[in-house]
N, C-alpha and C. Protein backbone atom coordinates (compact mmCIF):
# COMPACT_ATOMS: atom_id res chain seq x y z
N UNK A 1 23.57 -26.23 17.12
CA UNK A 1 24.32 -26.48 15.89
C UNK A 1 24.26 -25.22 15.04
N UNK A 2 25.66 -24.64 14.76
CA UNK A 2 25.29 -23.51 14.19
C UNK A 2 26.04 -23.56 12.25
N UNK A 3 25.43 -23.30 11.58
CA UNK A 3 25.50 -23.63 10.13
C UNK A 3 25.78 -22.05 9.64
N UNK A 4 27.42 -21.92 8.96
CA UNK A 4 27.83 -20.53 8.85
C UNK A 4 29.06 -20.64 7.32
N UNK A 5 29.42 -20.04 6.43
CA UNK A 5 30.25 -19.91 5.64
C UNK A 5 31.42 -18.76 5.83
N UNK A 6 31.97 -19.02 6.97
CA UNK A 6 32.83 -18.14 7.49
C UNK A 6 33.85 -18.16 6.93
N UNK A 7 34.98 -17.16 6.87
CA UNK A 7 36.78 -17.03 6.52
C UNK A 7 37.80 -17.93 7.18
N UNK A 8 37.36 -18.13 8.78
CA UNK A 8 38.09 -18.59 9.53
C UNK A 8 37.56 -19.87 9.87
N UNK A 9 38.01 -20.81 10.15
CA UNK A 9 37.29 -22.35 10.51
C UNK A 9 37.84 -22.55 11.87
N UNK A 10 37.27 -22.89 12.83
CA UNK A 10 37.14 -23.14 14.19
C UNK A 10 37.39 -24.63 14.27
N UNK A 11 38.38 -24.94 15.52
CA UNK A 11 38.21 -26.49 15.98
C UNK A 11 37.67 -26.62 16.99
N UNK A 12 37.90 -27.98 17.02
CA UNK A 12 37.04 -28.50 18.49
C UNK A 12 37.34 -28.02 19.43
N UNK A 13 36.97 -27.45 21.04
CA UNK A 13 37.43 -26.86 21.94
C UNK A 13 37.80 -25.65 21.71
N UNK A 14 37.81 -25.06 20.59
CA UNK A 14 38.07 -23.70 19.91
C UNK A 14 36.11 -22.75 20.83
N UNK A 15 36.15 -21.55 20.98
CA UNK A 15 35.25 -20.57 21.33
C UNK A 15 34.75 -19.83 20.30
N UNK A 16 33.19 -19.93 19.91
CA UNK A 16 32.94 -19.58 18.59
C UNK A 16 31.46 -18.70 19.27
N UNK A 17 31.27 -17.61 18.60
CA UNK A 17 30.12 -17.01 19.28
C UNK A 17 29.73 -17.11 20.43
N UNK A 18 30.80 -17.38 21.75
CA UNK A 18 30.42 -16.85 23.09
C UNK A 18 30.54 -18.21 23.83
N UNK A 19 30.37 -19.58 22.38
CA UNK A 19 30.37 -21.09 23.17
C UNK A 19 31.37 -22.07 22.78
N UNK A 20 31.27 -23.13 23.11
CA UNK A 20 32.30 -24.10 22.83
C UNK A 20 32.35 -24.95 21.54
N UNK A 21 33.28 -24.89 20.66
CA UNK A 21 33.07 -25.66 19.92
C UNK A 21 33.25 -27.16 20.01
N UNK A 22 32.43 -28.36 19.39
CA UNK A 22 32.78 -29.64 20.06
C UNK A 22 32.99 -30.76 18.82
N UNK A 23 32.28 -30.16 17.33
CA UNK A 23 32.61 -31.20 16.46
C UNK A 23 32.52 -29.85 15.35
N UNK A 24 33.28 -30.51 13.95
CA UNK A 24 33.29 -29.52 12.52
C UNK A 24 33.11 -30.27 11.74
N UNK A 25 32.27 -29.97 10.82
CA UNK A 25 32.02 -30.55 9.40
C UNK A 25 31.95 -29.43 8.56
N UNK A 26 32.98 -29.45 7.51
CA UNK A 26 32.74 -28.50 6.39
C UNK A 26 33.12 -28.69 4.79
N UNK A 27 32.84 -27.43 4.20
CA UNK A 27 32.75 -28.09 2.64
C UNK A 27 32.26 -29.34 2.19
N UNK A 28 32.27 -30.27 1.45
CA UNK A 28 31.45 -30.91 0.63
C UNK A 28 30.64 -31.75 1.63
N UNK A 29 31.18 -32.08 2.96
CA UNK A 29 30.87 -32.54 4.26
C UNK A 29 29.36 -32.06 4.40
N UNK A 30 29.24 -31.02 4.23
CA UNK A 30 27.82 -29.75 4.81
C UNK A 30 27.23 -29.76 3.26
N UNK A 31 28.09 -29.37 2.36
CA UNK A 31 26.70 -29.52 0.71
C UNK A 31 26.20 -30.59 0.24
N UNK A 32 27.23 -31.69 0.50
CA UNK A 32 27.06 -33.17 -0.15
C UNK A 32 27.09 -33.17 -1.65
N UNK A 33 28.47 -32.22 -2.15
CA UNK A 33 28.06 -31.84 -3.56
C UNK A 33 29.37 -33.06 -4.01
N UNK A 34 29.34 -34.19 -4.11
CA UNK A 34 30.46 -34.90 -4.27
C UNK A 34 29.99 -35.49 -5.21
N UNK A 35 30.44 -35.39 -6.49
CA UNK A 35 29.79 -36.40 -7.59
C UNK A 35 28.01 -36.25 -8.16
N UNK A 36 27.57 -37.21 -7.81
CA UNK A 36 26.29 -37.27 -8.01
C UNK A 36 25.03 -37.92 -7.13
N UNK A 37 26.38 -38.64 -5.70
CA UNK A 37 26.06 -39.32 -4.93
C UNK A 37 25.24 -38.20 -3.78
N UNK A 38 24.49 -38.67 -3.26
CA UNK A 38 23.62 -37.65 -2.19
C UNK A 38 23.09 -38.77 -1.21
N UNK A 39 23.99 -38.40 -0.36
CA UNK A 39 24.51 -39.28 1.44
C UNK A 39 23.71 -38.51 2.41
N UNK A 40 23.53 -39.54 3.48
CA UNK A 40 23.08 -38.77 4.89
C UNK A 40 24.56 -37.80 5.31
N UNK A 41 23.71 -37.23 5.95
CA UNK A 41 24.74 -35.92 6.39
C UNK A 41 25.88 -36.42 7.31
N UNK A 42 27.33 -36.42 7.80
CA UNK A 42 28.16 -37.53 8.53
C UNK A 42 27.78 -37.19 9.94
N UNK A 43 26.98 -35.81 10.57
CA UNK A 43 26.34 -35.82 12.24
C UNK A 43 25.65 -36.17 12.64
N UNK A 44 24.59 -37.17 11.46
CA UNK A 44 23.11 -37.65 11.98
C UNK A 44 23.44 -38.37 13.27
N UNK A 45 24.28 -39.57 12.74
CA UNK A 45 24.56 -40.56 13.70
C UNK A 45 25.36 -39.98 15.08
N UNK A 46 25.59 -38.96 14.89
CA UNK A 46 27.05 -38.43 15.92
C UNK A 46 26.60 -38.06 16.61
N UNK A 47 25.50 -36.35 16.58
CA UNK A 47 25.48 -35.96 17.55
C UNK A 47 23.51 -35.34 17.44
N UNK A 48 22.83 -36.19 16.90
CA UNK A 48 21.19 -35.84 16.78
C UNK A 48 20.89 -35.91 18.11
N UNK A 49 21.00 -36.27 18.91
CA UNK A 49 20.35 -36.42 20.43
C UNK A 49 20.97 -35.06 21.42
N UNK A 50 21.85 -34.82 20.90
CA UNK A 50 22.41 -33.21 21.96
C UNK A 50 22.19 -31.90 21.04
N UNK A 51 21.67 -31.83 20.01
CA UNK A 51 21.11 -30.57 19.68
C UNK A 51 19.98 -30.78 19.94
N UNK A 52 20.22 -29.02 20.45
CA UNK A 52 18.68 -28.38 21.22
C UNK A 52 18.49 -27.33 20.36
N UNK A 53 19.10 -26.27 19.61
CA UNK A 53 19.28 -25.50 18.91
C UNK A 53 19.78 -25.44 17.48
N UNK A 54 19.11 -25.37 16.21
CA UNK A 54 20.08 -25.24 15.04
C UNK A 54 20.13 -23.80 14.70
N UNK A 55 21.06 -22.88 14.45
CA UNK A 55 21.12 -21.47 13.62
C UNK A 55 21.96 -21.42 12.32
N UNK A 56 21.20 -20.61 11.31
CA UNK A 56 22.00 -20.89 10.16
C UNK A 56 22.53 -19.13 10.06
N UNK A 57 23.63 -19.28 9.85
CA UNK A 57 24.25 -17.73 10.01
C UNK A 57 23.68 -16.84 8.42
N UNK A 58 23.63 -15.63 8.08
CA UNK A 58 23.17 -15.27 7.36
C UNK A 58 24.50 -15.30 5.99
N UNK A 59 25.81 -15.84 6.23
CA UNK A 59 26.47 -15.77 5.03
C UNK A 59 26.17 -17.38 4.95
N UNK A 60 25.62 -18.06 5.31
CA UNK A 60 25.39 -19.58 4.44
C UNK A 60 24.55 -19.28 3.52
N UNK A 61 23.98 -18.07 3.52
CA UNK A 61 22.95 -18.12 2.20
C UNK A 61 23.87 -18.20 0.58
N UNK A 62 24.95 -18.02 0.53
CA UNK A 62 25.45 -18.06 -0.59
C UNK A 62 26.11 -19.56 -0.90
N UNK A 63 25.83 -20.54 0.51
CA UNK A 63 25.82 -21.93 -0.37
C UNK A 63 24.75 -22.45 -0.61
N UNK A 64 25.00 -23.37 -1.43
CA UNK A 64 23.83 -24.47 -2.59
C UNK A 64 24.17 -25.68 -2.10
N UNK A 65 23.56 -26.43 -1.10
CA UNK A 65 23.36 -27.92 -0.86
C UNK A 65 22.56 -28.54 -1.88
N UNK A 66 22.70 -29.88 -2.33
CA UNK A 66 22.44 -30.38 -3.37
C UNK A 66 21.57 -31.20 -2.90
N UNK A 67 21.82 -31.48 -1.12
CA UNK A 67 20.45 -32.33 -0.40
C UNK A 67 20.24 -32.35 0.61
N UNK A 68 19.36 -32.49 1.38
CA UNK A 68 19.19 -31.89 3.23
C UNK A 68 18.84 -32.82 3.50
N UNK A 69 18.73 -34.37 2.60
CA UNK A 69 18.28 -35.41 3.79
C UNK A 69 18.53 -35.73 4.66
N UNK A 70 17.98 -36.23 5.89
CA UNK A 70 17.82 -36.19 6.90
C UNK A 70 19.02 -35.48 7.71
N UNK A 71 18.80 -34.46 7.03
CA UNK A 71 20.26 -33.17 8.31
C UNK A 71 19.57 -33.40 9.65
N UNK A 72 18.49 -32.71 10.11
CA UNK A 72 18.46 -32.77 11.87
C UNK A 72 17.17 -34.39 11.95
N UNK A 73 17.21 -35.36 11.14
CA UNK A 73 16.38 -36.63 11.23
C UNK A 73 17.46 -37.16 13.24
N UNK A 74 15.93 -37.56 13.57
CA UNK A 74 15.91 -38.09 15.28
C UNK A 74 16.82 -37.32 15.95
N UNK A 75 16.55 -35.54 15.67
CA UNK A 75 17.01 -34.97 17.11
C UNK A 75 15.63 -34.65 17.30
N UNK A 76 15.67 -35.31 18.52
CA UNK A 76 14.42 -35.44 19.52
C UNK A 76 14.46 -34.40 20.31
N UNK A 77 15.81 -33.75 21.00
CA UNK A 77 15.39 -32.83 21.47
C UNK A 77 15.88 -31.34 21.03
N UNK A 78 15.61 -31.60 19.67
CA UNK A 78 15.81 -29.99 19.23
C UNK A 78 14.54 -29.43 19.20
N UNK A 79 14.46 -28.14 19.99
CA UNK A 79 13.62 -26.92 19.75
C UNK A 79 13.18 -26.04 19.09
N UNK A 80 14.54 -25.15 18.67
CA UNK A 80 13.85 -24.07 17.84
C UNK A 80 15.17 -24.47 16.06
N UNK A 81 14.42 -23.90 15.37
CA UNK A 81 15.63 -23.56 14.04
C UNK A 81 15.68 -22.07 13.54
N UNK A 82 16.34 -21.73 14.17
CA UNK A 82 16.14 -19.67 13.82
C UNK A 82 17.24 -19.66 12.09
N UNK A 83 16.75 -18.90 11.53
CA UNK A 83 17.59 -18.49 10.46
C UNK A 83 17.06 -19.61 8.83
N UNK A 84 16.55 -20.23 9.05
CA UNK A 84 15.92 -20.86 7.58
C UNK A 84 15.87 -20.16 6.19
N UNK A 85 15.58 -19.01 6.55
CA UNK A 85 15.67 -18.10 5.55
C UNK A 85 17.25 -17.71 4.50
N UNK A 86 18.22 -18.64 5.44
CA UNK A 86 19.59 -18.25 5.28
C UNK A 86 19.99 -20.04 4.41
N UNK A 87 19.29 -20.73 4.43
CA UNK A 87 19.54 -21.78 3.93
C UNK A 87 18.72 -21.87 2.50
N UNK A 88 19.92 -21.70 1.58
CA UNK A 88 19.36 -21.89 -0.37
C UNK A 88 18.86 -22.94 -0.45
N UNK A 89 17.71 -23.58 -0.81
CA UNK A 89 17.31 -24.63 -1.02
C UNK A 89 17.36 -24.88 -2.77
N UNK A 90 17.48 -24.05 -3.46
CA UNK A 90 17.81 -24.16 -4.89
C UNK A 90 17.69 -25.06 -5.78
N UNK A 91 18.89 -25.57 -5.46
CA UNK A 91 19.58 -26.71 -5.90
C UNK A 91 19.40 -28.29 -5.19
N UNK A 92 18.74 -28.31 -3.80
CA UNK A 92 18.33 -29.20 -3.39
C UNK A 92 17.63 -30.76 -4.04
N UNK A 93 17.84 -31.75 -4.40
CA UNK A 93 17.39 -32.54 -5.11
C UNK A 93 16.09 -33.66 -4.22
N UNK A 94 16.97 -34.02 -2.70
CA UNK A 94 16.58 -34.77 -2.36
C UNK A 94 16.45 -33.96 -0.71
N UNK A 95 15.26 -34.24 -0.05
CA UNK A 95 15.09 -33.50 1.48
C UNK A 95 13.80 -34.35 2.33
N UNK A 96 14.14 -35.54 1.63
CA UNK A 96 13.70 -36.39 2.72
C UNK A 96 14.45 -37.02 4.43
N UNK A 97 13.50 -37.06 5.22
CA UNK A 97 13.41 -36.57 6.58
C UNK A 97 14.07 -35.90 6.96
N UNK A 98 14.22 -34.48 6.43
CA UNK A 98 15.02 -33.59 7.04
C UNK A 98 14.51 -33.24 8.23
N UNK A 99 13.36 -33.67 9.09
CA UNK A 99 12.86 -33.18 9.58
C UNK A 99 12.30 -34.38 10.57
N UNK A 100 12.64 -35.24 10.32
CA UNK A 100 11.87 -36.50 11.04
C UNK A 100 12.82 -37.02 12.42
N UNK A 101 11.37 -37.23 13.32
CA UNK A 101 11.54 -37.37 14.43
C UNK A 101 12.11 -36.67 15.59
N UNK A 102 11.57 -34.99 14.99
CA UNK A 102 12.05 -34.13 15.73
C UNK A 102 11.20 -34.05 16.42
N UNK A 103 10.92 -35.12 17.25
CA UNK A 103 10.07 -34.85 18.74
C UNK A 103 9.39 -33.37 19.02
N UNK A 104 10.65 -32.20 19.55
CA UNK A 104 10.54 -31.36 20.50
C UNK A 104 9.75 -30.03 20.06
N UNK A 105 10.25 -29.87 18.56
CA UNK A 105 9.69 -28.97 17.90
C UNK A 105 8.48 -28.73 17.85
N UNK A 106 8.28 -27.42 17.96
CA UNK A 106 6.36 -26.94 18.00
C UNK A 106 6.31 -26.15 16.76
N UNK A 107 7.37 -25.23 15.93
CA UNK A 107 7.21 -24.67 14.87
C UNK A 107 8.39 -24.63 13.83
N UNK A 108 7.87 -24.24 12.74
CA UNK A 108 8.51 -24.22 11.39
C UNK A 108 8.63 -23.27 10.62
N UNK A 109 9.60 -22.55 10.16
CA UNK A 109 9.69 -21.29 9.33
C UNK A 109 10.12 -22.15 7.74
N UNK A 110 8.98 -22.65 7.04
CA UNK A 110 9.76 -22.86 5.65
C UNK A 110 9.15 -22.04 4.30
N UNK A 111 9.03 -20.64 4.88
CA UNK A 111 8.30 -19.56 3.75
C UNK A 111 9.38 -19.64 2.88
N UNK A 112 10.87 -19.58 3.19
CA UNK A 112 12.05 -18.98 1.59
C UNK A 112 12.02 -20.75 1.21
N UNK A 113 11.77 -21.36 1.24
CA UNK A 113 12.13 -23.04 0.76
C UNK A 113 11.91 -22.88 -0.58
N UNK A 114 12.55 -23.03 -1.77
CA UNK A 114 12.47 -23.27 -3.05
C UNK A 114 12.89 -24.81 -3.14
N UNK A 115 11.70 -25.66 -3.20
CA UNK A 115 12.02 -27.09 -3.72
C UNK A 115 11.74 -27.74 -4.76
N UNK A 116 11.70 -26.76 -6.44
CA UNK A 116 11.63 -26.76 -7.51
C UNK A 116 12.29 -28.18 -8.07
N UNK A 117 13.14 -28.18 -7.79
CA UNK A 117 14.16 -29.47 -8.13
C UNK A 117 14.15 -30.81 -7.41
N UNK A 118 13.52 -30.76 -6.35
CA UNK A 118 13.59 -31.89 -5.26
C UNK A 118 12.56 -32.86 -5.83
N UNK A 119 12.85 -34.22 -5.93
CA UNK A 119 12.60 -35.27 -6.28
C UNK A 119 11.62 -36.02 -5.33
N UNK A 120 12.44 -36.18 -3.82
CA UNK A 120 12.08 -37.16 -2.79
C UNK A 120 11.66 -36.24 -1.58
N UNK A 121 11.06 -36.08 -0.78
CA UNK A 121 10.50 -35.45 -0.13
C UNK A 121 9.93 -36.14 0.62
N UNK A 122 10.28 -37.67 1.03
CA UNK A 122 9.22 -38.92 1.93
C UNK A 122 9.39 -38.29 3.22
N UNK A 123 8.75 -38.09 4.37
CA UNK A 123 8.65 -38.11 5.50
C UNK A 123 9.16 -36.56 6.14
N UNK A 124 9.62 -35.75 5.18
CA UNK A 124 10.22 -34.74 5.35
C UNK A 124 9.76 -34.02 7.03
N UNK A 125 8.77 -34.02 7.46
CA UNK A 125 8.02 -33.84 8.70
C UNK A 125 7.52 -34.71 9.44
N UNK A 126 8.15 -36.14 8.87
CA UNK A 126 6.90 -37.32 9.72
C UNK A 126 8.12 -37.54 11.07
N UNK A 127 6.52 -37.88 11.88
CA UNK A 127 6.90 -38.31 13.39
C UNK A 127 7.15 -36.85 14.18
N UNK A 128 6.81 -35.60 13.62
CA UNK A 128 7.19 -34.84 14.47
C UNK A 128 5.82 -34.17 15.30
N UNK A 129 5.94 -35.56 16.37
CA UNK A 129 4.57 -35.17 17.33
C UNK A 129 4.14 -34.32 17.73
N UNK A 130 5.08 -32.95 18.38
CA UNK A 130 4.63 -31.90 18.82
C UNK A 130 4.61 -30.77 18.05
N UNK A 131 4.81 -30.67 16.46
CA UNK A 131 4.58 -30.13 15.93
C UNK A 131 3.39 -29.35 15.56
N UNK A 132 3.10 -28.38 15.69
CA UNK A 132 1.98 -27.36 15.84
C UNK A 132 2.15 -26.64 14.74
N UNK A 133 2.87 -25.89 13.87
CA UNK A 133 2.76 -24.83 13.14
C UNK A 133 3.74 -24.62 12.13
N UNK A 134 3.31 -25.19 10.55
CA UNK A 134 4.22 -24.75 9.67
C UNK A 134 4.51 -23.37 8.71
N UNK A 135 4.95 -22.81 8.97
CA UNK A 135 4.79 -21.10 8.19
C UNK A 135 5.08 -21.17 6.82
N UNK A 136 4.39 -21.03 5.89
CA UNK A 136 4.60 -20.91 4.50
C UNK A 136 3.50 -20.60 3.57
N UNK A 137 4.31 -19.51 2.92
CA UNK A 137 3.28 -18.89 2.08
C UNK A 137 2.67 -20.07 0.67
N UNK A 138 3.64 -20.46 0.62
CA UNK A 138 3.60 -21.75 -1.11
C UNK A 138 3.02 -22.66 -1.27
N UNK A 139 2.44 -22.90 -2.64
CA UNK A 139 1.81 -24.50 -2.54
C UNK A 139 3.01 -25.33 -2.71
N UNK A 140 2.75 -26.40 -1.96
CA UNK A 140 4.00 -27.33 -2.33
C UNK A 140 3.07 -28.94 -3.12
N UNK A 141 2.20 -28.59 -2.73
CA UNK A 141 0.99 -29.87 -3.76
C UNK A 141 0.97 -30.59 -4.69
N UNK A 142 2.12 -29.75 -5.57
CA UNK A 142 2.37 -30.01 -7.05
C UNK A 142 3.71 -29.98 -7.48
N UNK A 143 4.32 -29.92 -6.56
CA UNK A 143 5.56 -29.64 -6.56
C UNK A 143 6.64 -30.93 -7.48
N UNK A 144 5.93 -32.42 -6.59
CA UNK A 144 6.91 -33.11 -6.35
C UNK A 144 6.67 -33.86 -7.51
N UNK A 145 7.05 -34.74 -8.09
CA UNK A 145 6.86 -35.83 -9.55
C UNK A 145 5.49 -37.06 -9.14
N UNK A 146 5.54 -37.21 -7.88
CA UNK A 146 4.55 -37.67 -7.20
C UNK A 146 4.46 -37.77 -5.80
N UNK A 147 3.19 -37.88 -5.41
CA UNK A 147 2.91 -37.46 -3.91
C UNK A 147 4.09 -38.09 -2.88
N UNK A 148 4.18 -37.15 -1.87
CA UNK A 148 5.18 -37.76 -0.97
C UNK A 148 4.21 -37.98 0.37
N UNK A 149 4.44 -39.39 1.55
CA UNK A 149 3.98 -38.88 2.60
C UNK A 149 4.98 -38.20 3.54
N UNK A 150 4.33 -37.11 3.57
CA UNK A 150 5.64 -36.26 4.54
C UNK A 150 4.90 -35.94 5.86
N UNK A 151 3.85 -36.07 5.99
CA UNK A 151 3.20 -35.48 7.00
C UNK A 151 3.06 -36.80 8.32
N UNK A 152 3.30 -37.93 8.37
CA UNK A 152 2.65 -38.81 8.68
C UNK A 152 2.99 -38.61 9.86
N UNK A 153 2.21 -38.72 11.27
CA UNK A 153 2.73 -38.85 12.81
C UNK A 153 3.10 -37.53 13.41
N UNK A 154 2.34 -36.34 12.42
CA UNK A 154 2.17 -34.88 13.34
C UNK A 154 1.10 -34.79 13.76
N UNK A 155 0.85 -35.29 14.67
CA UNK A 155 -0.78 -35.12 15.21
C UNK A 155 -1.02 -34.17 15.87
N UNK A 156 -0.38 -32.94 16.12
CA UNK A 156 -0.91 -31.40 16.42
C UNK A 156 -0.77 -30.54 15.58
N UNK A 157 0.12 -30.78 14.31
CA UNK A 157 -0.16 -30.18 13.23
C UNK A 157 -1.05 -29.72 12.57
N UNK A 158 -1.16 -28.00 12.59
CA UNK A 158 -2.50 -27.51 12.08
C UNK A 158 -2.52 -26.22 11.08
N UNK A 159 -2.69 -26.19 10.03
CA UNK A 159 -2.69 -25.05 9.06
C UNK A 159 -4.24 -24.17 9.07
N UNK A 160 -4.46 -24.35 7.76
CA UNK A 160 -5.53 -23.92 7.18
C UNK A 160 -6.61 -25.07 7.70
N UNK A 161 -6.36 -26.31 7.94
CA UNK A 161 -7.57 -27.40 8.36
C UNK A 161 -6.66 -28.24 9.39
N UNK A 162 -7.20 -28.41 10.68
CA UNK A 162 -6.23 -29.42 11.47
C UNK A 162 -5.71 -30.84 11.32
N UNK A 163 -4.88 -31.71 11.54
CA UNK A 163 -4.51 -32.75 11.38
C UNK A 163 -5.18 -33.48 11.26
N UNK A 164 -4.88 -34.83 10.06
CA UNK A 164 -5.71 -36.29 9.82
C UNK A 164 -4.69 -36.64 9.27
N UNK A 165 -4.69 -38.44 10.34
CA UNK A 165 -3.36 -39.08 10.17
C UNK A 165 -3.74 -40.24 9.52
N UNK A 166 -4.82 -40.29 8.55
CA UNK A 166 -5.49 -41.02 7.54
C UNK A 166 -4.13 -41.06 6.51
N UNK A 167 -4.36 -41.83 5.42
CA UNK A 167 -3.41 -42.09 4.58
C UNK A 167 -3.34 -40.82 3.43
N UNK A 168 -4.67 -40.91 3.15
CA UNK A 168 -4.95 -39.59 1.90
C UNK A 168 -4.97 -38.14 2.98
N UNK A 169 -4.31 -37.98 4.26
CA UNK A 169 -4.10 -36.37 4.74
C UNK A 169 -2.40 -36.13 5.19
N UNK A 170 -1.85 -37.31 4.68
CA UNK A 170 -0.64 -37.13 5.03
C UNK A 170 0.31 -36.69 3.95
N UNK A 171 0.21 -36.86 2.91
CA UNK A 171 1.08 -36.43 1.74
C UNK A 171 1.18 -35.30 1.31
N UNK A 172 1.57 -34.91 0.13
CA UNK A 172 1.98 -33.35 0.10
C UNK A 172 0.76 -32.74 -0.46
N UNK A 173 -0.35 -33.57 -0.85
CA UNK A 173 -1.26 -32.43 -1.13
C UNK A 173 -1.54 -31.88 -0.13
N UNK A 174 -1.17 -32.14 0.80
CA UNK A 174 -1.90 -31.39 2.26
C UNK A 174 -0.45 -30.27 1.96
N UNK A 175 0.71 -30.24 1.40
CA UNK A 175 1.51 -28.88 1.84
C UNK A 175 1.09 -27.51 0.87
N UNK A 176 0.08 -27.21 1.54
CA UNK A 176 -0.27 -25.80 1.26
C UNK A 176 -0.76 -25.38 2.02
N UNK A 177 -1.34 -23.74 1.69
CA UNK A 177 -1.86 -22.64 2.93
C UNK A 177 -3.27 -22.59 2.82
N UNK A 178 -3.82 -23.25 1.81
CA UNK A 178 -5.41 -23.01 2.24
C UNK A 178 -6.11 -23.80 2.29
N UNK A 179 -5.86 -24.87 1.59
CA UNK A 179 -6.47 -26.49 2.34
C UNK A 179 -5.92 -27.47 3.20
N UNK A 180 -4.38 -27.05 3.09
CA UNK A 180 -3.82 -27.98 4.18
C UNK A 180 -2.72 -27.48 4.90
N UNK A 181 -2.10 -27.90 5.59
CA UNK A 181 -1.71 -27.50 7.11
C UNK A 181 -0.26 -26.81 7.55
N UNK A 182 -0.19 -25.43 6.43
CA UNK A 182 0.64 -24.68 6.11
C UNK A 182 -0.29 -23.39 6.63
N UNK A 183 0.47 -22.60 7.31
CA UNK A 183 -0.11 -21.25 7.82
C UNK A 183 0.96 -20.13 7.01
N UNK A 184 0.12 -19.13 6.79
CA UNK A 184 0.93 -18.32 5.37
C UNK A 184 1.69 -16.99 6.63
N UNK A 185 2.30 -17.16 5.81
CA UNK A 185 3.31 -15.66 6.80
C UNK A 185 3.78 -14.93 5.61
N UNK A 186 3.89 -13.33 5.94
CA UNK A 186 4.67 -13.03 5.34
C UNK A 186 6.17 -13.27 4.83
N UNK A 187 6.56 -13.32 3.39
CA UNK A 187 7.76 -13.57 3.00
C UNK A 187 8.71 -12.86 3.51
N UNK A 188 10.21 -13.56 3.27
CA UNK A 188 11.21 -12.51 3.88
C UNK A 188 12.25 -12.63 2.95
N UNK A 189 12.71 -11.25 3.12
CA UNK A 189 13.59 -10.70 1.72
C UNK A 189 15.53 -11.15 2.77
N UNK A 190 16.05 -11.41 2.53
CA UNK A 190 17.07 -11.05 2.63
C UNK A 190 18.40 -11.08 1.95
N UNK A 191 19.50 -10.51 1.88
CA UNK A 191 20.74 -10.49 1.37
C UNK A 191 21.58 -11.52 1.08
N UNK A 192 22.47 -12.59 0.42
CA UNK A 192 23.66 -12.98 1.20
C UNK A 192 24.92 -11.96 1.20
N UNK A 193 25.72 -12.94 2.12
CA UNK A 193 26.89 -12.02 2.18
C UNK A 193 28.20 -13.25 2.21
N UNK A 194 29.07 -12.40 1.95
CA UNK A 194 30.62 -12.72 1.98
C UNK A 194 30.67 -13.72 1.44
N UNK A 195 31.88 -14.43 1.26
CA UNK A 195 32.78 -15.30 0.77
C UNK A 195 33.75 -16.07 2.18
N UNK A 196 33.39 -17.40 2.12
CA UNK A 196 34.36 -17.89 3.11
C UNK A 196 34.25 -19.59 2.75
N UNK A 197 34.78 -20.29 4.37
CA UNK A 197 34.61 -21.78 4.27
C UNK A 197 32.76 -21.93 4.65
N UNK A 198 32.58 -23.17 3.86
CA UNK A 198 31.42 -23.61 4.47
C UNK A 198 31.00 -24.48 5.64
N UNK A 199 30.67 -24.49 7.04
CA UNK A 199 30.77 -24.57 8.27
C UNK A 199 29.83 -25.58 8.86
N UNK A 200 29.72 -26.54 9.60
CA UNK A 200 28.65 -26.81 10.27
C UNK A 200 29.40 -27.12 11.27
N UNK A 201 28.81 -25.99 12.75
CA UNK A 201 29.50 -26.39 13.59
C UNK A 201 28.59 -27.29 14.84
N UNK A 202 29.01 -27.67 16.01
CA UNK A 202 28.17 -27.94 16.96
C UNK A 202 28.87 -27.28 18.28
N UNK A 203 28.05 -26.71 19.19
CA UNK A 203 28.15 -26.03 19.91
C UNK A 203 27.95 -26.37 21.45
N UNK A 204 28.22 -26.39 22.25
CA UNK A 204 27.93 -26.60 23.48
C UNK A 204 28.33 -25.33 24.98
């Protein structure tokens, strides 16, 4: 699934970076900036079980999603997410299970995540069994208006102290780098660029 703010918009069966294109969602479709309402994303249901791959192109950094809930919730067999750094979290309100029940996954790049504004944050990582390694420099502990459990059902999940799937080791006081199960990486600087449509494609 590749997530891009390009000039040109691609259809289905259309050839986009070397592969096939097979479904499009774009503009308010991909921000969820419609009103005040903040919806599951319209591919959860469609196509979570055939991504293996998400990439976010480096001109999506100049959009502002208003909520990431459950964007890749029960793809089981997605692997890697390259490009995170390219996704504004800003403006984000709500980013619960963005992340849930991603089976396949062993790691996490969420060092650029600004979730200043985000409200709900329940499960944001729960159920993701093979999860091993979240990268982030930030406390996120204090972040939220009150504790979220986001951690619940990573049982290889390991930061600064390894996993406990106790009630009091699952919530967000555990999202930090030195008592709980956030591993610090260096930050990363990058640019946005251009002006175009906003994209979410799927690829095959």
């Amino acid at each position: 699934m590749y997530f891009t703010n390009d000039e040109t918009v691609y259809a289905p069966g259309d050839t986009y970076d070397g592969e096939t294109v097979t479904n499009v969602w774009s503009g308010v479709d991909v921000t969820n900036a419609i009103g005040t309402t903040l919806r599951r994303p319209l591919w959860v249901d469609v196509v979570s079980n055939s991504v293996l791959e998400v990439r976010f192109d480096p001109s999506f950094s100049d959009v502002r999603p208003i909520s990431t809930e459950s964007w890749f919730e029960d793809c089981r067999n997605l692997v890697s997410v390259e490009g995170l750094e390219y996704l504004n979290t800003s403006e984000v309100k709500k980013s619960l299970s963005m992340f849930y029940n991603c089976k396949s996954l062993t790691t996490l790049d969420v060092n650029s995540f600004d979730l200043r504004k985000v409200t709900v944050a329940l499960a944001m990582f729960g159920n993701c069994e093979n999860l091993i390694t979240i990268y982030c420099d930030n406390d996120w502990s204090e972040m939220f208006r009150e504790e979220q459990y986001i951690f619940r059902g990573c049982y290889k999940l390991k930061g600064a102290v390894g996993f406990s799937n106790t009630e009091d080791h699952v919530t967000s006081a555990m999202a930090n780098p030195v008592t709980g199960y956030f591993t610090k990486r260096w930050p990363i600087n990058f640019n946005p660029i251009g002006n175009g449509t906003i994209v979410a494609y799927l690829l095959q």
